[in-house]
C-alpha atoms as a PDB file:
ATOM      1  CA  UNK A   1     -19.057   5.075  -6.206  1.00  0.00           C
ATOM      2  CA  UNK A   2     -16.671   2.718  -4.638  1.00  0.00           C
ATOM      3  CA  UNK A   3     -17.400   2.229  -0.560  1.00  0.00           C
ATOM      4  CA  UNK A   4     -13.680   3.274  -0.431  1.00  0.00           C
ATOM      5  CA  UNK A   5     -12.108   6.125  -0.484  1.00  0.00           C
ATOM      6  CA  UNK A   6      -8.578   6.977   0.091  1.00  0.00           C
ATOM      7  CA  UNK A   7      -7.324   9.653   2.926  1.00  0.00           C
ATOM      8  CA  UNK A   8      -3.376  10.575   2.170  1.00  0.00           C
ATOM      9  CA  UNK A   9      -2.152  10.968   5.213  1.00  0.00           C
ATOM     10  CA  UNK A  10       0.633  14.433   5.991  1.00  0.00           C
ATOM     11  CA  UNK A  11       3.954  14.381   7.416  1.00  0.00           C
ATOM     12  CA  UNK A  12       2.491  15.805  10.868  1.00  0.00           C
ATOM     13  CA  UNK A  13      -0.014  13.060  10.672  1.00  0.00           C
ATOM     14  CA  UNK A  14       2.159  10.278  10.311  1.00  0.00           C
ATOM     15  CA  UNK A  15       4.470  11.798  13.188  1.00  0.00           C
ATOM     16  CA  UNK A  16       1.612  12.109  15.594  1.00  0.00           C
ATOM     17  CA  UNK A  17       0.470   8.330  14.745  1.00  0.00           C
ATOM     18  CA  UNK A  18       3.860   6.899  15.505  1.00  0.00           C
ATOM     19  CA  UNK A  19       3.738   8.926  18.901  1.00  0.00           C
ATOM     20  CA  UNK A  20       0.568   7.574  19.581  1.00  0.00           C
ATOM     21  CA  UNK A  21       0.100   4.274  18.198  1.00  0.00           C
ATOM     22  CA  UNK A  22      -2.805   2.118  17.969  1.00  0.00           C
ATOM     23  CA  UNK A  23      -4.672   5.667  18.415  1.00  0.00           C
ATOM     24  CA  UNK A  24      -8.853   5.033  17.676  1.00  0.00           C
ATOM     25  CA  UNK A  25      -9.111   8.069  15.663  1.00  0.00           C
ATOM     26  CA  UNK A  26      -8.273   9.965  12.598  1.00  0.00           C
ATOM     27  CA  UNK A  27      -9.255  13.241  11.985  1.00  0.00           C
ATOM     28  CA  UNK A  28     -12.673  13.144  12.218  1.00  0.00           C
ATOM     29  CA  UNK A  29     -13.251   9.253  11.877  1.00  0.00           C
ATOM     30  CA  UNK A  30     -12.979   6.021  13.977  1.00  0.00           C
ATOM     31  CA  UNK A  31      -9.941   3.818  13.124  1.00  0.00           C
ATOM     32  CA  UNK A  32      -9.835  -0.008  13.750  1.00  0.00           C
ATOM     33  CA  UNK A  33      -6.935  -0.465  15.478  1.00  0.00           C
ATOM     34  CA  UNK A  34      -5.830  -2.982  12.497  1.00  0.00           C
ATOM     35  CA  UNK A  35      -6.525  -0.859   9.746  1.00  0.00           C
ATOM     36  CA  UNK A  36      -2.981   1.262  10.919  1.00  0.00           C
ATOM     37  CA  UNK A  37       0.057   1.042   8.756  1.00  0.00           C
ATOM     38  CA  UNK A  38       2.980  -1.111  10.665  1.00  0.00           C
ATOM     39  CA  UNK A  39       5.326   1.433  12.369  1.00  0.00           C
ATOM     40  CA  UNK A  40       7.911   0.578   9.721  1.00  0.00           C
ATOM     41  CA  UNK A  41       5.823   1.876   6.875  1.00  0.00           C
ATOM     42  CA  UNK A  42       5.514   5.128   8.617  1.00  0.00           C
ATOM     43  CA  UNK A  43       9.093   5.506   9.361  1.00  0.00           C
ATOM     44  CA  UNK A  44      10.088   4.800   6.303  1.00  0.00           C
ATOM     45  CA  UNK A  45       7.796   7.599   4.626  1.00  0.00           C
ATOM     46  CA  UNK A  46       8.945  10.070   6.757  1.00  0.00           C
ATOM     47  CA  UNK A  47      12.664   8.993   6.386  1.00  0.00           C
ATOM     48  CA  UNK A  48      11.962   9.182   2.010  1.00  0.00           C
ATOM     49  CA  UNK A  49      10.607  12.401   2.345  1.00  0.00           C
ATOM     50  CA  UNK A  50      13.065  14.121   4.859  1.00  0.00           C
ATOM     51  CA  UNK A  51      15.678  12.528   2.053  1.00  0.00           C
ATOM     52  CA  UNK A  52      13.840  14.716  -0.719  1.00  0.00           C
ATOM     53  CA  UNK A  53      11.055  12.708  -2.097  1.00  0.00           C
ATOM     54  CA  UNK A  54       8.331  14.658  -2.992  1.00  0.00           C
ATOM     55  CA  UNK A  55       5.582  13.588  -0.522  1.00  0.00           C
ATOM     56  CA  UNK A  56       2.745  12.368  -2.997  1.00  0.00           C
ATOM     57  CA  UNK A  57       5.075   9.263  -3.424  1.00  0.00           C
ATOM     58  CA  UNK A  58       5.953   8.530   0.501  1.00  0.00           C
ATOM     59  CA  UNK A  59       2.405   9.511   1.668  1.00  0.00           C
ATOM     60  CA  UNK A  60       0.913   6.459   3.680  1.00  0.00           C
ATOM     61  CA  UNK A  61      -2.930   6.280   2.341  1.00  0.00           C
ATOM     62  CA  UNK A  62      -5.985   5.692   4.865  1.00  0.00           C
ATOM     63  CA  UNK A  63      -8.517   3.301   3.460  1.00  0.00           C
ATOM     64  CA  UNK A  64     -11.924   4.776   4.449  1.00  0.00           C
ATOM     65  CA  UNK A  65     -15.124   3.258   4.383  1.00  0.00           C
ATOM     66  CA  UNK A  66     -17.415   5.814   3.694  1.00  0.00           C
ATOM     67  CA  UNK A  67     -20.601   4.216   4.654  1.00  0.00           C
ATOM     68  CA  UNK A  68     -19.457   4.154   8.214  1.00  0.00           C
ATOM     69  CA  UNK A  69     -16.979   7.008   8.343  1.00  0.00           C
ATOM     70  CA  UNK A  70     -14.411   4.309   9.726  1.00  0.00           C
ATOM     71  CA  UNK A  71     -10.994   4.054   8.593  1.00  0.00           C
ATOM     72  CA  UNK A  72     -10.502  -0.131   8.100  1.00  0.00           C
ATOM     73  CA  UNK A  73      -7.399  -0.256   6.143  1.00  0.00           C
ATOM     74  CA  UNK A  74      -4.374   1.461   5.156  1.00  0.00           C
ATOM     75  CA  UNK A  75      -2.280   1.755   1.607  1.00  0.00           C
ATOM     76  CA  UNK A  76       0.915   3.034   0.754  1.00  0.00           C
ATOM     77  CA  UNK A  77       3.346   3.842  -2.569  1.00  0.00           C
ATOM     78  CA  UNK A  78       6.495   1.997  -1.597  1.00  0.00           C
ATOM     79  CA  UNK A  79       8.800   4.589  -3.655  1.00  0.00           C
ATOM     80  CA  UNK A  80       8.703   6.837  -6.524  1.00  0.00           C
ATOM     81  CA  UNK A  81       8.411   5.793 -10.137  1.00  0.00           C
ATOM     82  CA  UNK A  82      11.473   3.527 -11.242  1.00  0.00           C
ATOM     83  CA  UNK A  83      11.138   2.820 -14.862  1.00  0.00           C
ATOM     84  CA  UNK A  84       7.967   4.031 -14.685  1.00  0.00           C
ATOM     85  CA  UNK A  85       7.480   1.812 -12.098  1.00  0.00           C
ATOM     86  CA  UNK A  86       5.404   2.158  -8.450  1.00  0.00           C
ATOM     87  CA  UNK A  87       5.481  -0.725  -6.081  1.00  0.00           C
ATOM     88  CA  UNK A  88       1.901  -0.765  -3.929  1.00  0.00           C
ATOM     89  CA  UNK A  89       0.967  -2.326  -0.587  1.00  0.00           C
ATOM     90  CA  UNK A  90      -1.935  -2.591   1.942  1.00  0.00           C
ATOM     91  CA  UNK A  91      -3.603  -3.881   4.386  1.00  0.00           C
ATOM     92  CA  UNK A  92      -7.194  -4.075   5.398  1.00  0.00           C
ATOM     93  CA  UNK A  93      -8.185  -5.327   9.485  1.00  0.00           C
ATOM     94  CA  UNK A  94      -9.100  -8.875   9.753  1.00  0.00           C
ATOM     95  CA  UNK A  95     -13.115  -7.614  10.658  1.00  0.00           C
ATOM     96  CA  UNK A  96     -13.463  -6.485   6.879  1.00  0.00           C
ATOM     97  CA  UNK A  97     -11.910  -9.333   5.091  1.00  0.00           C
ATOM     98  CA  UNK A  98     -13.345 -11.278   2.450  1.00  0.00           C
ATOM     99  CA  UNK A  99     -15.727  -8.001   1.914  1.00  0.00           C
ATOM    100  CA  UNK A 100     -14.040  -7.211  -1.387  1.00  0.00           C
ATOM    101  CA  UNK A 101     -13.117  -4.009   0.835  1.00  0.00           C
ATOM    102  CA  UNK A 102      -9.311  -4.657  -0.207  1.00  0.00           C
ATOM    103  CA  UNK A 103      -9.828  -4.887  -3.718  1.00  0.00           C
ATOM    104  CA  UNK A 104     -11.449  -1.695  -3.714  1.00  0.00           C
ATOM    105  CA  UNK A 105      -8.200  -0.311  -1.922  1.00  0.00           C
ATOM    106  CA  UNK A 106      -6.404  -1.380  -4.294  1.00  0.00           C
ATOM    107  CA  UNK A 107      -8.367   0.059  -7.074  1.00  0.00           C
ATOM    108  CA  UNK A 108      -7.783   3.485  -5.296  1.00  0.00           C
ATOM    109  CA  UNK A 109      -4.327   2.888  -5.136  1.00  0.00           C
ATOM    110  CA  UNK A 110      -4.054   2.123  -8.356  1.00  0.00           C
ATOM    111  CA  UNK A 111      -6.024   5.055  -9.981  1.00  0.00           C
ATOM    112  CA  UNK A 112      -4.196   7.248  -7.829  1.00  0.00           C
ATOM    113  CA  UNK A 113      -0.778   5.786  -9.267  1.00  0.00           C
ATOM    114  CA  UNK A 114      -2.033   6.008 -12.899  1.00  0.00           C
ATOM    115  CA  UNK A 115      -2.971  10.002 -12.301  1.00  0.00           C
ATOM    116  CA  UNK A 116       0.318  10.392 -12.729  1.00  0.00           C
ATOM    117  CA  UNK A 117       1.455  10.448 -16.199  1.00  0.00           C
ATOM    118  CA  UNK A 118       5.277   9.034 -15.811  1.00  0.00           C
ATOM    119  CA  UNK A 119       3.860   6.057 -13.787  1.00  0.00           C
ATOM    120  CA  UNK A 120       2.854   3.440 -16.809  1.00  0.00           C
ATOM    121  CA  UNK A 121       2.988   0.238 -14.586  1.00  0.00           C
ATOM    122  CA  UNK A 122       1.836  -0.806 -10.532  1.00  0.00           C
ATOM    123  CA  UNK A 123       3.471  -3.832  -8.931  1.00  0.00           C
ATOM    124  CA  UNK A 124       2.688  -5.915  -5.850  1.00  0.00           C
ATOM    125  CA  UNK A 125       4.049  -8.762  -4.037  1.00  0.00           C
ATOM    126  CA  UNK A 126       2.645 -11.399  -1.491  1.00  0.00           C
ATOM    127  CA  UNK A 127       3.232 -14.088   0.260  1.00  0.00           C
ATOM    128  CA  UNK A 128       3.073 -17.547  -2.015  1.00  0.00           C
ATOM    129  CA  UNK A 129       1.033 -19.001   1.054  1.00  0.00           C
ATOM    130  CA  UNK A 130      -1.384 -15.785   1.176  1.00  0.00           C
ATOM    131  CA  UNK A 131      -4.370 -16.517  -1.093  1.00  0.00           C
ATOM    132  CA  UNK A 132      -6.362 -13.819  -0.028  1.00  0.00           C
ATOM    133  CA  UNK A 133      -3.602 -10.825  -1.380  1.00  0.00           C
ATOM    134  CA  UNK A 134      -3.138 -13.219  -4.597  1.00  0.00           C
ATOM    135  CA  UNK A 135      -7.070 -12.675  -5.184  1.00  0.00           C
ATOM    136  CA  UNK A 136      -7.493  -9.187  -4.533  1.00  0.00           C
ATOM    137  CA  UNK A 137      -4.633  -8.341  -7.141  1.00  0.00           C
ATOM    138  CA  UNK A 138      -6.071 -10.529  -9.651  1.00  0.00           C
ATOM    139  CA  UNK A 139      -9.513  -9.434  -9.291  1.00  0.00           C
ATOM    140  CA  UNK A 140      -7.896  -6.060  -9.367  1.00  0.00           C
ATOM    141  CA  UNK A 141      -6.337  -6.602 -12.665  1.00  0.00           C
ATOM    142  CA  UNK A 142      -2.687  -7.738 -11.951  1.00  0.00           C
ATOM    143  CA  UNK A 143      -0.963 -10.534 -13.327  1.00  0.00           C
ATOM    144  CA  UNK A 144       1.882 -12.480 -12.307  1.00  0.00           C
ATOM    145  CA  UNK A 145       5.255 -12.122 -13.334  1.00  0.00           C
ATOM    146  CA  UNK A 146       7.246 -14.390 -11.483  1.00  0.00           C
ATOM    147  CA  UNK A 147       8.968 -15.037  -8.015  1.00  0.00           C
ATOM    148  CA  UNK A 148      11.661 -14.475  -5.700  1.00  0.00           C
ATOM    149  CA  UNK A 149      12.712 -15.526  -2.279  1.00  0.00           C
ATOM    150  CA  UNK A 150      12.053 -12.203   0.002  1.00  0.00           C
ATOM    151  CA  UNK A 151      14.713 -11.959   3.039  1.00  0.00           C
ATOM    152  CA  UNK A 152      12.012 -11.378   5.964  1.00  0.00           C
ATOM    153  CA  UNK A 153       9.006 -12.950   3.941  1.00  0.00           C
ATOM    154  CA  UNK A 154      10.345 -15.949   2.139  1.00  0.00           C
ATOM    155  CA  UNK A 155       9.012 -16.957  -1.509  1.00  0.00           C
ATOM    156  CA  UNK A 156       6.844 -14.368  -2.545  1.00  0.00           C
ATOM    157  CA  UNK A 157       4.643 -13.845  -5.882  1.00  0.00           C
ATOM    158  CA  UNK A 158       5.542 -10.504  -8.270  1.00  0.00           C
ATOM    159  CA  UNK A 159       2.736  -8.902  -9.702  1.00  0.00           C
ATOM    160  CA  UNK A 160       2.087  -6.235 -12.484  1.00  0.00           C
ATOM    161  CA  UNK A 161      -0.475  -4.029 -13.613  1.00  0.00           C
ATOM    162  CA  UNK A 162       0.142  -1.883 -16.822  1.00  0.00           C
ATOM    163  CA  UNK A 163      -1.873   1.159 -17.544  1.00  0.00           C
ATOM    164  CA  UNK A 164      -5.129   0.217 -19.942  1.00  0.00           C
ATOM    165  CA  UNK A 165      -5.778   1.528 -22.966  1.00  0.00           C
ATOM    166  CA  UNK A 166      -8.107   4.890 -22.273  1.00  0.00           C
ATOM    167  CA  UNK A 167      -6.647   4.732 -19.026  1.00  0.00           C
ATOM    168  CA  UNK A 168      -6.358   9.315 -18.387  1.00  0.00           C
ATOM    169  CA  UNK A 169      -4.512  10.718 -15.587  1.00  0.00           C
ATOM    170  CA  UNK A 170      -5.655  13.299 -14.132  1.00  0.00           C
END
């Protein structure tokens, strides 16, 4: 069992946490004050899904630790499939770096992208400068595609992950 497991987050939820931000607790479990989505991301899912998205796609994803019962890290599907398409991102607080704790975020994130049968690919960016990201997405099975220069971020590195053969949804 991976030490991760993901927690989708509902439209209440995300309301509450941008009325109370930096809040210590989630449900039932301690949150890092890092592990928290940036305001933007929750905005944003609230704004797709008020727009008509179905919510599976804007849902912002707690990254659990289960060993602990401590939420250290957050996920999110930046829209709905485009081509087949999903964009991921995450985030994991600085504490539980280098603990292969993202890489098994991303793993969730991916599986739960690929239970859907009219996703067939999972992209990423980061930073060119950001290592770290670059790692957990090639230990995680992406590969790069290319580059572009990002408006707020600068040059950034595209990433892709088709769905394996034997790959089910679910």
């Amino acid at each position: 069992m991976l030490p991760i497991e993901l927690i989708m987050m509902e439209p209440d939820e995300v309301e509450q946490a941008l009325a109370l931000p930096g809040a210590s607790r989630f449900r039932d479990f301690e949150a890092v004050s890092e592990a928290w989505h940036p305001e933007i991301v929750f905005t944003s899912a609230l704004e797709r899904f008020r727009a008509g998205e179905l919510w599976f796609w804007c849902a912002p994803r707690l990254f659990l630790l289960s060993s602990v019962n401590r939420i250290i890290g957050s996920g999110c599907l930046k829209h709905s499939p485009q081509d087949g398409a999903i964009e991921i991102g995450c985030g994991v607080a600085e504490g539980y770096r280098g603990r292969n704790y993202a890489t098994r975020g991303v793993e969730r994130l991916v599986a739960e992208g690929f239970s859907r049968p009219e996703v067939t690919a999972i992209t990423a960016e980061t930073a060119v400068w950001n290592i770290a990201s670059q790692r957990v997405l090639e230990k995680a099975s992406f590969v790069r595609t290319g580059t572009r220069v990002d408006s707020e971020d600068g040059p950034v590195i595209l990433w892709r992950r088709g769905r394996m053969v034997g790959q089910e949804t679910r």
